[in-house]
C-alpha atoms as a PDB file:
ATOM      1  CA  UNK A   1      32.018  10.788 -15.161  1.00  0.00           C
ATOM      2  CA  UNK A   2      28.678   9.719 -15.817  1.00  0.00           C
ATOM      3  CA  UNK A   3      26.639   6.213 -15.525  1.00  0.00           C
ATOM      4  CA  UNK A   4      23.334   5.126 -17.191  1.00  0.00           C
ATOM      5  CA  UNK A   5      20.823   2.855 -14.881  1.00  0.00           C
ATOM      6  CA  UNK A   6      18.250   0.324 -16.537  1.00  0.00           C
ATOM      7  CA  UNK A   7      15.805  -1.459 -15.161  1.00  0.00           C
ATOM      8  CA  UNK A   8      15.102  -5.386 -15.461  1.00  0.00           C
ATOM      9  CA  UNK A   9      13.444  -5.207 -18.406  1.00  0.00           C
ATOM     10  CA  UNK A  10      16.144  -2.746 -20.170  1.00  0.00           C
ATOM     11  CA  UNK A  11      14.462   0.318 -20.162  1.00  0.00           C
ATOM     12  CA  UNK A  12      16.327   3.406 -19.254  1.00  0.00           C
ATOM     13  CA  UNK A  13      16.376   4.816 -16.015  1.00  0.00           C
ATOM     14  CA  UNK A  14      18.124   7.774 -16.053  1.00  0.00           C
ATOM     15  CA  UNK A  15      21.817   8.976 -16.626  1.00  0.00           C
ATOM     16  CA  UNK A  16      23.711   9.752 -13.424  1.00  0.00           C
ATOM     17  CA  UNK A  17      26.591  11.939 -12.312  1.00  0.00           C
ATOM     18  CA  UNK A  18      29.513   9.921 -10.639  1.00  0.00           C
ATOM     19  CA  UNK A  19      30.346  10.637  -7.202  1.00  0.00           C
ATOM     20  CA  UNK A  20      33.778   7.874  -7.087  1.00  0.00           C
ATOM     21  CA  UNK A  21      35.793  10.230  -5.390  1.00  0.00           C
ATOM     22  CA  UNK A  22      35.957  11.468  -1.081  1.00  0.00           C
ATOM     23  CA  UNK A  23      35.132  14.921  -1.756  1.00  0.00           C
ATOM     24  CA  UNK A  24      31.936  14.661  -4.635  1.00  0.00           C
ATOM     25  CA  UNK A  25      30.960  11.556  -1.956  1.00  0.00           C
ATOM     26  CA  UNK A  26      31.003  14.014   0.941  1.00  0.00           C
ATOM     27  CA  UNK A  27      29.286  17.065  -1.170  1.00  0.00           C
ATOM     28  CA  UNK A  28      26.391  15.069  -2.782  1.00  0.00           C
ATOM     29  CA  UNK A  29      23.274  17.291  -2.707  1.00  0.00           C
ATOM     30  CA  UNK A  30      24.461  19.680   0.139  1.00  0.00           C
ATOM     31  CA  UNK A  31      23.305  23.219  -0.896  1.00  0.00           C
ATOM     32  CA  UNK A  32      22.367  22.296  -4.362  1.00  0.00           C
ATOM     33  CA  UNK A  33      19.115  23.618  -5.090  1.00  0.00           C
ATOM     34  CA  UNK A  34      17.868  20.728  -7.466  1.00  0.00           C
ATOM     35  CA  UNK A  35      19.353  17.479  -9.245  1.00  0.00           C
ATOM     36  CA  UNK A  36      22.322  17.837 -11.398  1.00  0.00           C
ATOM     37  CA  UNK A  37      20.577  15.739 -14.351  1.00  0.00           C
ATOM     38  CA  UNK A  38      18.921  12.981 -13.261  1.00  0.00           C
ATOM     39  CA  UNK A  39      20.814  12.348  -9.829  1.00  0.00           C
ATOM     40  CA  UNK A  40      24.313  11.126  -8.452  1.00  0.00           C
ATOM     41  CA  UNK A  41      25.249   7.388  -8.218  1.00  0.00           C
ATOM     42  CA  UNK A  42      28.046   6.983  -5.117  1.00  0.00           C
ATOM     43  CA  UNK A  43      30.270   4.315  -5.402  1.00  0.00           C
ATOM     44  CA  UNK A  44      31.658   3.259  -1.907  1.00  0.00           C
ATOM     45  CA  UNK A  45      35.192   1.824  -3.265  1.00  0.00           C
ATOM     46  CA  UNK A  46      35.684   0.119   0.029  1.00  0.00           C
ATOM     47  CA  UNK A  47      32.679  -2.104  -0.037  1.00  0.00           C
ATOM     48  CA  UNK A  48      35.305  -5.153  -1.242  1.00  0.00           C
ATOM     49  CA  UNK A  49      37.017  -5.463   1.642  1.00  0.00           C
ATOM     50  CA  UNK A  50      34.425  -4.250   4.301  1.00  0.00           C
ATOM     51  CA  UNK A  51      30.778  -4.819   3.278  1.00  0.00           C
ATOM     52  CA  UNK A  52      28.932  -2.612   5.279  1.00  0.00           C
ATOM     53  CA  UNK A  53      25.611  -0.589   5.372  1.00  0.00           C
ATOM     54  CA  UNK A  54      26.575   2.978   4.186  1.00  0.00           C
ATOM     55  CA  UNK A  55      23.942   5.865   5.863  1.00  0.00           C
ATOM     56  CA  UNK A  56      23.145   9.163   4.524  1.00  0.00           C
ATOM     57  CA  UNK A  57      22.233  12.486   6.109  1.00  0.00           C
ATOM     58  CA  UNK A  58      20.451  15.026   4.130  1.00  0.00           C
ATOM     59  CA  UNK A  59      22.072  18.128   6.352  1.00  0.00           C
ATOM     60  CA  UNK A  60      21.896  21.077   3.924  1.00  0.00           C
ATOM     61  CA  UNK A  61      20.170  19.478   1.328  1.00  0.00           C
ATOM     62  CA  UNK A  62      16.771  21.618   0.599  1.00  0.00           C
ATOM     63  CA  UNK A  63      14.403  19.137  -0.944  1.00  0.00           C
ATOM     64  CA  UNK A  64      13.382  15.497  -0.503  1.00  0.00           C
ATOM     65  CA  UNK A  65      14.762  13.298  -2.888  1.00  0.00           C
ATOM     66  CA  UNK A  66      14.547   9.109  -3.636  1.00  0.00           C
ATOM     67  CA  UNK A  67      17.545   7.642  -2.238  1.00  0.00           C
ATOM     68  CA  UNK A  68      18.147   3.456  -3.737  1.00  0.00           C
ATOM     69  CA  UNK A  69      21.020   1.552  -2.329  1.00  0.00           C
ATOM     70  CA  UNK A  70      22.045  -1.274  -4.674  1.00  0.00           C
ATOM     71  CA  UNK A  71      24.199  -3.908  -3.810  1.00  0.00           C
ATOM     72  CA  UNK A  72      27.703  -5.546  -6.179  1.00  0.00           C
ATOM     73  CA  UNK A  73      25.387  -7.268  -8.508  1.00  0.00           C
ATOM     74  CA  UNK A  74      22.684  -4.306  -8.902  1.00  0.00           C
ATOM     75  CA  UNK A  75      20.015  -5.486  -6.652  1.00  0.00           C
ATOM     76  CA  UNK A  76      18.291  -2.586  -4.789  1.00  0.00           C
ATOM     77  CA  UNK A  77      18.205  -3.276  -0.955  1.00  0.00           C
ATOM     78  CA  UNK A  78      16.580   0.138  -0.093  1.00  0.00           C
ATOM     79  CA  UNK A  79      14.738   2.922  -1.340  1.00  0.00           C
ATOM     80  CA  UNK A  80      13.252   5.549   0.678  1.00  0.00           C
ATOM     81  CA  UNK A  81      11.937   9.608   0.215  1.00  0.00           C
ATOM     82  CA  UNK A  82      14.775  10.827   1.568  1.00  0.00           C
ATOM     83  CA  UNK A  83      13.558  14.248   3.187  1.00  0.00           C
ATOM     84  CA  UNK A  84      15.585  17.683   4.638  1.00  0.00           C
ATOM     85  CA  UNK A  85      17.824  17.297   7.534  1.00  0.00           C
ATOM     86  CA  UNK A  86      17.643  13.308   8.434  1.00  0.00           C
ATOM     87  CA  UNK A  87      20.025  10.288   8.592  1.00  0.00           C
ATOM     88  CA  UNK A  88      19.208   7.016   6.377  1.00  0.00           C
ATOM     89  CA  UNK A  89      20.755   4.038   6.436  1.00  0.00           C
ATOM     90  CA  UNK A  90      19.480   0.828   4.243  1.00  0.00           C
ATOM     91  CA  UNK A  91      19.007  -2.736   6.410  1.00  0.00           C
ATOM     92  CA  UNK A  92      22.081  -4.252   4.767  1.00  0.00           C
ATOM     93  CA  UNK A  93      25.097  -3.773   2.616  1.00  0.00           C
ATOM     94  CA  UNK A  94      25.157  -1.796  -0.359  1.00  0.00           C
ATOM     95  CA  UNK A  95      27.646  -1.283  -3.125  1.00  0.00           C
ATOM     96  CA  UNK A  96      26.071   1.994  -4.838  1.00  0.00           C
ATOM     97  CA  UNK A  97      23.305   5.074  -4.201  1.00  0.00           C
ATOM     98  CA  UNK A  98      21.734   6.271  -6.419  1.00  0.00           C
ATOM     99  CA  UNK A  99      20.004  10.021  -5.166  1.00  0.00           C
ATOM    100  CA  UNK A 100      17.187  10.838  -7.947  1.00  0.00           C
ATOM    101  CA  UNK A 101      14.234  11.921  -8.765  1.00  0.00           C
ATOM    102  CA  UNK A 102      11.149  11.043  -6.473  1.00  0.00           C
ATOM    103  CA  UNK A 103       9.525   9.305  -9.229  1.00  0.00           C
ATOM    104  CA  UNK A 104      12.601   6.427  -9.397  1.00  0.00           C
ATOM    105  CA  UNK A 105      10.926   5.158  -6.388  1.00  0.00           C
ATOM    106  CA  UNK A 106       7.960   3.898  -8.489  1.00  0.00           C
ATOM    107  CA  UNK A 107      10.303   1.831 -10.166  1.00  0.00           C
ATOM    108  CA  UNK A 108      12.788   0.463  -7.143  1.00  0.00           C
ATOM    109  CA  UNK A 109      10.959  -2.804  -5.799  1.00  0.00           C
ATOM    110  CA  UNK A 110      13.904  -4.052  -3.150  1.00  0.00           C
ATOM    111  CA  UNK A 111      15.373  -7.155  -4.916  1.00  0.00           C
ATOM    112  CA  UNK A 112      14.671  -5.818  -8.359  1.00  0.00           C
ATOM    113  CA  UNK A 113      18.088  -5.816 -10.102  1.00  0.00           C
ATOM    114  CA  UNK A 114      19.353  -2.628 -12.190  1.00  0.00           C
ATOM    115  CA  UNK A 115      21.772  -2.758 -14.496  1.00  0.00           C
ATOM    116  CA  UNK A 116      24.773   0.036 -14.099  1.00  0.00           C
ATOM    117  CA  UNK A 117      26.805   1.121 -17.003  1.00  0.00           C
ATOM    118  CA  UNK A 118      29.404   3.317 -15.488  1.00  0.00           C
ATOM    119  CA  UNK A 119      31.566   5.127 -18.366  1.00  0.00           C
ATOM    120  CA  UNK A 120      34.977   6.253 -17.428  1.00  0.00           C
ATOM    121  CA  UNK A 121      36.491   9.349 -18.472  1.00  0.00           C
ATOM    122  CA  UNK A 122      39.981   8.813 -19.970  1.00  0.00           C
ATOM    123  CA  UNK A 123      40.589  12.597 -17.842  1.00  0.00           C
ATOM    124  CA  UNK A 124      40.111  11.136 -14.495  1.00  0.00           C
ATOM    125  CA  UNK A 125      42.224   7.975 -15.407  1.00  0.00           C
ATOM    126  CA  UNK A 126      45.334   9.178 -17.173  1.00  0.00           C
ATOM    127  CA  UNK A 127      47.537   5.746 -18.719  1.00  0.00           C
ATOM    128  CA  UNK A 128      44.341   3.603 -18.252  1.00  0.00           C
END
């Protein structure tokens, strides 16, 4: 499943591999040795019924990367260089994280709102 990010203005920022289920959640970067495409965007399906501020660790992951937490309506919260064996956690709830390219962080001002087109693949939702 993929998802394509713009900015405020509409301009692209980059198409994203879907991490929507436990297991590509718990992989993420861990011993990759660069980004598949342009990153992953995690969606924490919980986040409905139990807000909360969803951390990272970078444990076996081998180079930094920017790491953007956006909340439900595509506001970003928190971006940070995330670098080689830490733990991150944004200041307040977030809905999605996006792990990209270090140059995304030039564009993530916290309270800037991206716009998230997340296209579902009629594989991974059989009957839908």
């Amino acid at each position: 499943m993929e998802a394509q990010v713009f900015d405020e203005i509409g301009q692209k920022v980059g198409r994203f591999q879907v991490c929507n289920r436990p297991l590509a959640r718990l992989r993420g970067l861990m011993f990759r040795r660069d980004l598949p495409a342009d990153g992953l965007l995690f969606v924490f399906p919980a986040w409905r019924r139990h807000p909360r501020a969803v951390g990272i660790h970078t444990f076996f992951v081998f180079f930094p990367f920017a790491a953007i937490w956006l909340d439900e309506e595509g506001r970003i919260v928190h971006a940070v260089e995330a670098r080689p064996f830490r733990a991150y956690a944004p200041p307040q709830p977030a809905r999605y994280l996006i792990e990209g390219r270090l140059d995304l962080l030039a564009r993530a001002q916290v309270g800037a709102r991206w716009r998230l087109e997340i296209s579902r693949d009629p594989r991974h939702y059989p009957g839908r």
